[in-house]
Each structure stands twice: as structure tokens, then as C-alpha cells.
Protein backbone atom coordinates (compact mmCIF):
# COMPACT_ATOMS: atom_id res chain seq x y z
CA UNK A 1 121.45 156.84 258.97
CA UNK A 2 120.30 154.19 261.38
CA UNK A 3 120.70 151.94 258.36
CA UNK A 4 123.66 152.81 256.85
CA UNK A 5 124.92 151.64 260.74
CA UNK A 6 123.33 148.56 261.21
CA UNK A 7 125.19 147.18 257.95
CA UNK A 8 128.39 147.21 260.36
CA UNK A 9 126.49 145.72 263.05
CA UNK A 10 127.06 141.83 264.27
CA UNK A 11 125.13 141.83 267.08
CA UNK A 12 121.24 140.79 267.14
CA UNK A 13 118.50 142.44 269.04
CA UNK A 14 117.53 140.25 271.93
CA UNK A 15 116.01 140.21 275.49
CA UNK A 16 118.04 137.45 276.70
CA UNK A 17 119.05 138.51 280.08
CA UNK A 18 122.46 136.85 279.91
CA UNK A 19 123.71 138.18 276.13
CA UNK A 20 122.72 141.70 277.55
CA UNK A 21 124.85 140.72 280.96
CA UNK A 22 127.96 139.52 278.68
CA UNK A 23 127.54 142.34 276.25
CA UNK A 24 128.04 144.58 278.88
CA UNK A 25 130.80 142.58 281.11
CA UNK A 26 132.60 143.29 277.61
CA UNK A 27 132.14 146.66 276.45
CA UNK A 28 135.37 147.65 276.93
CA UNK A 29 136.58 144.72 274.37
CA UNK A 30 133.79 145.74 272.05
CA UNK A 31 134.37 149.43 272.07
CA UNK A 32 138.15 148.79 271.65
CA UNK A 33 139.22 150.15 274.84
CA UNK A 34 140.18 146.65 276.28
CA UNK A 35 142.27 144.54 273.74
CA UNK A 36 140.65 140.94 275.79
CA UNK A 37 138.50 139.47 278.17
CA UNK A 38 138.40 136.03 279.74
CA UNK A 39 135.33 134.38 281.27
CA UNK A 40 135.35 131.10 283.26
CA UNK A 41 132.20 128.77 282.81
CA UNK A 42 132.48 125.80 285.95
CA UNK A 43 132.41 122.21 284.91
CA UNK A 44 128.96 121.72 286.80
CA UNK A 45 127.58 125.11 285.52
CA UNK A 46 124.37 123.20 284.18
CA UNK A 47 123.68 126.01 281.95
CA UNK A 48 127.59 125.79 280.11
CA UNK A 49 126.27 124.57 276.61
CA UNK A 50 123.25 126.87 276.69
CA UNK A 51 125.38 129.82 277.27
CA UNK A 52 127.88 128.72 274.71
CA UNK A 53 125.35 127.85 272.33
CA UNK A 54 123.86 131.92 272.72
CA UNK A 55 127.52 133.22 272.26
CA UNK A 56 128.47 131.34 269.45
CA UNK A 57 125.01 132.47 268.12
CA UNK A 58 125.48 135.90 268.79
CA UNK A 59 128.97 136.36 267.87
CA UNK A 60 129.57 134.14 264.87
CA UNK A 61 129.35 137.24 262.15
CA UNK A 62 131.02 139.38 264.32
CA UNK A 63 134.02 141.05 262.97
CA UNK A 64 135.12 143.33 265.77
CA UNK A 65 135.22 140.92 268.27
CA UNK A 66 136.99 137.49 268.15
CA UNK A 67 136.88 134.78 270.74
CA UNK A 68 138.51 130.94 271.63
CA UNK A 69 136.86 128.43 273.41
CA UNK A 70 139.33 125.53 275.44
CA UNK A 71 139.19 123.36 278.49
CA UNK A 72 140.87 124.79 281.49
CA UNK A 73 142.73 121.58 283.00
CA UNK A 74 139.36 119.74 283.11
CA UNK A 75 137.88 121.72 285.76
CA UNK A 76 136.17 124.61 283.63
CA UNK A 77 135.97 125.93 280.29
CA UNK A 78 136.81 129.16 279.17
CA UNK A 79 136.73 131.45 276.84
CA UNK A 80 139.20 134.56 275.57
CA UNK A 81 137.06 137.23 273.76
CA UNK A 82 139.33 140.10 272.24
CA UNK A 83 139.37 142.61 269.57
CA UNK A 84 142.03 141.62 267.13
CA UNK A 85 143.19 145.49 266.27
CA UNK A 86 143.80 146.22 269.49
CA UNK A 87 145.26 143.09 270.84
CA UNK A 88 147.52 143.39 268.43
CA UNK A 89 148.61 146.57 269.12
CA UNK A 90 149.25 145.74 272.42
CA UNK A 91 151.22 142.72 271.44
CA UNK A 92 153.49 144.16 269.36
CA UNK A 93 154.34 147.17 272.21
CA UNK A 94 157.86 147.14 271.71
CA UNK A 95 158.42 146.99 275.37
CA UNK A 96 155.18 144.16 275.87
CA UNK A 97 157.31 141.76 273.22
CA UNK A 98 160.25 142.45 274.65
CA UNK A 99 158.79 140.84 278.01
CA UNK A 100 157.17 138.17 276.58
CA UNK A 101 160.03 136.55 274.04
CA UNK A 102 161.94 136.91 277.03
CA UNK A 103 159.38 134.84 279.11
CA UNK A 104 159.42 132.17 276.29
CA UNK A 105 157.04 133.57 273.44
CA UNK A 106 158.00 132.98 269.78
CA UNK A 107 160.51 135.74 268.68
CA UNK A 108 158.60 135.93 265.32
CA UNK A 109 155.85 137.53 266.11
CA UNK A 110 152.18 136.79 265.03
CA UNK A 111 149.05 137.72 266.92
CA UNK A 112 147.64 133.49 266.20
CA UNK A 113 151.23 132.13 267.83
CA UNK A 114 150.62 134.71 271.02
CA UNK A 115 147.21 133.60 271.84
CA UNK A 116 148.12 129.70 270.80
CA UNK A 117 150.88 130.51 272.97
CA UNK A 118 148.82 131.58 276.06
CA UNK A 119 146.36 129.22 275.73
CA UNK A 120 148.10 126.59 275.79
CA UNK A 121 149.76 127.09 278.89
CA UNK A 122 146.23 127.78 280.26
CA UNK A 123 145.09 124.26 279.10
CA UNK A 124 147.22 123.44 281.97
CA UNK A 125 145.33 124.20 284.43
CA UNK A 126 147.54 127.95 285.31
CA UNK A 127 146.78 131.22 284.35
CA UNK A 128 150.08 132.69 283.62
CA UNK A 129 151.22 135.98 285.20
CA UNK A 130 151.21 137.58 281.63
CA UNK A 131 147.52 137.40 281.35
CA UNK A 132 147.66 141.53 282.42
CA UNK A 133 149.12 142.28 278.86
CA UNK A 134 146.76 140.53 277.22
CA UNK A 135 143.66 141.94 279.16
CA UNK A 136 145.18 145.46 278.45
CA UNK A 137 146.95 146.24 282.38
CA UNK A 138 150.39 147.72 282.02
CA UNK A 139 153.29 146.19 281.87
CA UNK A 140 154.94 147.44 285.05
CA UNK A 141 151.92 145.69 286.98
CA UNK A 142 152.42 142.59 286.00
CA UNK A 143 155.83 142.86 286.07
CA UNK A 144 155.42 144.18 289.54
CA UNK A 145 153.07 141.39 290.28
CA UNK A 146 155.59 138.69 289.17
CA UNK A 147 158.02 140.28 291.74
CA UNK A 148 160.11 142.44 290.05
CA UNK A 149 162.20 143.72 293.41
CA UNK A 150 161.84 148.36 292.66
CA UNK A 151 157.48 147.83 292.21
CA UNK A 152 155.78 147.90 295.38
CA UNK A 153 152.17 147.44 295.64
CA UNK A 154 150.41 150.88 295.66
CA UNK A 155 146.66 149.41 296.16
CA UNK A 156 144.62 147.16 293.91
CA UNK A 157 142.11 148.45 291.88
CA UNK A 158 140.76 146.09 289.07
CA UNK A 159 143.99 144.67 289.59
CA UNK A 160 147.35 144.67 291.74
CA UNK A 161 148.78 148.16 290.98
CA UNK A 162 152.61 148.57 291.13
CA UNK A 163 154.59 151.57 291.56
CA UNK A 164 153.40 155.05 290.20
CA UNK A 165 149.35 155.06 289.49
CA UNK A 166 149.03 157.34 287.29
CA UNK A 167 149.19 155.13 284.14
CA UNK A 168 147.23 152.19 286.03
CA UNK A 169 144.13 154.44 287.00
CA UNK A 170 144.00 156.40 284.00
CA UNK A 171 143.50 152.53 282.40
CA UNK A 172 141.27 151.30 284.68
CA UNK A 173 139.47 154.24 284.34
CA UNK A 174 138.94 154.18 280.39
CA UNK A 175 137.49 150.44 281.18
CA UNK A 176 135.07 151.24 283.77
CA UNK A 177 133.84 154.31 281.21
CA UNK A 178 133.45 151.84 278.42
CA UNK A 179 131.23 149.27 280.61
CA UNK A 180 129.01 152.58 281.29
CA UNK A 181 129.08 153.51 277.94
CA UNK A 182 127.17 150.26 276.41
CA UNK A 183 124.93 149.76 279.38
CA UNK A 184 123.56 153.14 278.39
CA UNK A 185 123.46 152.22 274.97
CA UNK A 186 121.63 149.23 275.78
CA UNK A 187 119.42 151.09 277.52
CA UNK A 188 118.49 153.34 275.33
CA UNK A 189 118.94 151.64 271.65
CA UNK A 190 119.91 148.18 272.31
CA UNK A 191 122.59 145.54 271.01
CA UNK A 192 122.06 146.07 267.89
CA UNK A 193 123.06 149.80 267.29
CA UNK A 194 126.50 149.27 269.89
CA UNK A 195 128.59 149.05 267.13
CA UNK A 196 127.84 151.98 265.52
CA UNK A 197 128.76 154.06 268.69
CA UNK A 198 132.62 152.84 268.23
């Protein structure tokens, strides 16, 4: 059985302190919970091409997850890691589209043109409001946290909640479960078996 797993598997089996830290700061991208994640590397980080070198490594087969690499204004680099699947599924929200063609994204949609899209404005040296759809938060929070006039903050919790809760904790709630979910897995079976848990 263990086997027949593995074949899906793109991880490899390491000890490196840092792949086992990202691996978890991701599990909810990995397990499909979270459609995207995005990590900031400083431009005097003197470790940058090390740990870029170790995810390129360590993600290049991978299938489930996807990531981009791009200059943030000159001052960092980051990097978007999603799951295609469910990015896209999120993307294509009928209510999620409607909010971003209507905040200039390209009417035809295609999941390359949204992240092209979003990336490019973050090459700018901004991280746009709409980030929240992307990393999976509902719309009416960042809708709420743009400054839409009927959401009033309700607390922050992961993020800025807006209005009624209920959807907002349920989400954060599914993230915080997944980031449990592989550190357990790590700890008892390792990277290289994560995959098969999804």
C-alpha cells in the first residue's frame, strides 16, 4: 500500500529543518484546503538563494502544488505557492469574478491571466487588497476590508473579519486543522507519505 502511495508523492524525505518548517507553514495549500500562500524572503536575508535553491529542489516534480517566484519592488522576493484545482475554483466563484473584472481583471477568464494579473501589480511594490481571494478568505472580508460602508470589523482572526463570522471562522478554522494535520503527519511518517493523506 505504502507503495502504491508514494508513486503520487512529490515530496522527498529530508531532515532539513526549514523544508519541514515550509511544508508545514503550507499544509493547508498542500492538503487543498487553502487555494495559495505567499511568503516574503528580505533582500538581505543571506540565506534567500539557499532557501530557494531547497524549494525549487523539493517542489520541481510536484504536481499538487504550483508556485511563482518575482521581485517585490526591489526590496524582497517572493513567492505565491497554490494548488491549481482549488485556486481555480475559487477564481471562477461566480461572485469572486464578479469582484475582480470589476476591479480591473481580464473578463475572459483563465487561472495564468489571474495570477499574471496579481503579480504584476505586486511587482510594484503593493500588495493589492484582493490578495484575501486568492489566499482563500471570503469575499465579504476583503470587501469589508477595502471599505465597503454595511461591513464592520467584527475582530481579526488570521485576518480582518467583516460582518457575520460564521463563514470567516468556519474558514479559518479548516486552515488551522490542516497546519495540524501535516505536522502530525510529519511527525509520525514524514514528507514523503503527506500526499497520500489528501
Amino acid at each position: 500500500m505504502i507503495k502504491e502511495m508514494n508513486t503520487r508523492i512529490c515530496f522527498k524525505q529530508t531532515d532539513d529543518d526549514y523544508i519541514n518548517w515550509l511544508i508545514q507553514t503550507l499544509g493547508p495549500v498542500i492538503l487543498g484546503v487553502k487555494p495559495a500562500e505567499i511568503l516574503s524572503f528580505p533582500k538581505n536575508d543571506v540565506n534567500i538563494a539557499d532557501k530557494i535553491s531547497k524549494i525549487r529542489f523539493f517542489f520541481k516534480d510536484c504536481r499538487k502544488i504550483s508556485f511563482k517566484i518575482f521581485r517585490y519592488n526591489e526590496k524582497s522576493t517572493k513567492i505565491l505557492f497554490y494548488t491549481p484545482k482549488s485556486l481555480d475554483s475559487v477564481l471562477i466563484d461566480k461572485r469572486n469574478n464578479k469582484f475582480l473584472i470589476s476591479i480591473g481583471y481580464p473578463k475572459a477568464y483563465s487561472l495564468e491571466s489571474y495570477l499574471n494579473y496579481i503579480i504584476e501589480k505586486m511587482k510594484g511594490g503593493t500588495i493589492p487588497d484582493e490578495i484575501g481571494i486568492f489566499l482563500g478568505y471570503p469575499l465579504k472580508d476583503v470587501m469589508g476590508f477595502i471599505g465597503h460602508p454595511s461591513l464592520k470589523l467584527t475582530k481579526v482572526k488570521g485576518w480582518r473579519v467583516y460582518g457575520d463570522s460564521t463563514l470567516s471562522d468556519k474558514r479559518y478554522n479548516e486552515f488551522l486543522n490542516a497546519k495540524f494535520r501535516v505536522k502530525n503527519i510529519l511527525a509520525c511518517s514524514g514528507i514523503d507519505t503527506i500526499l497520500a493523506y489528501t
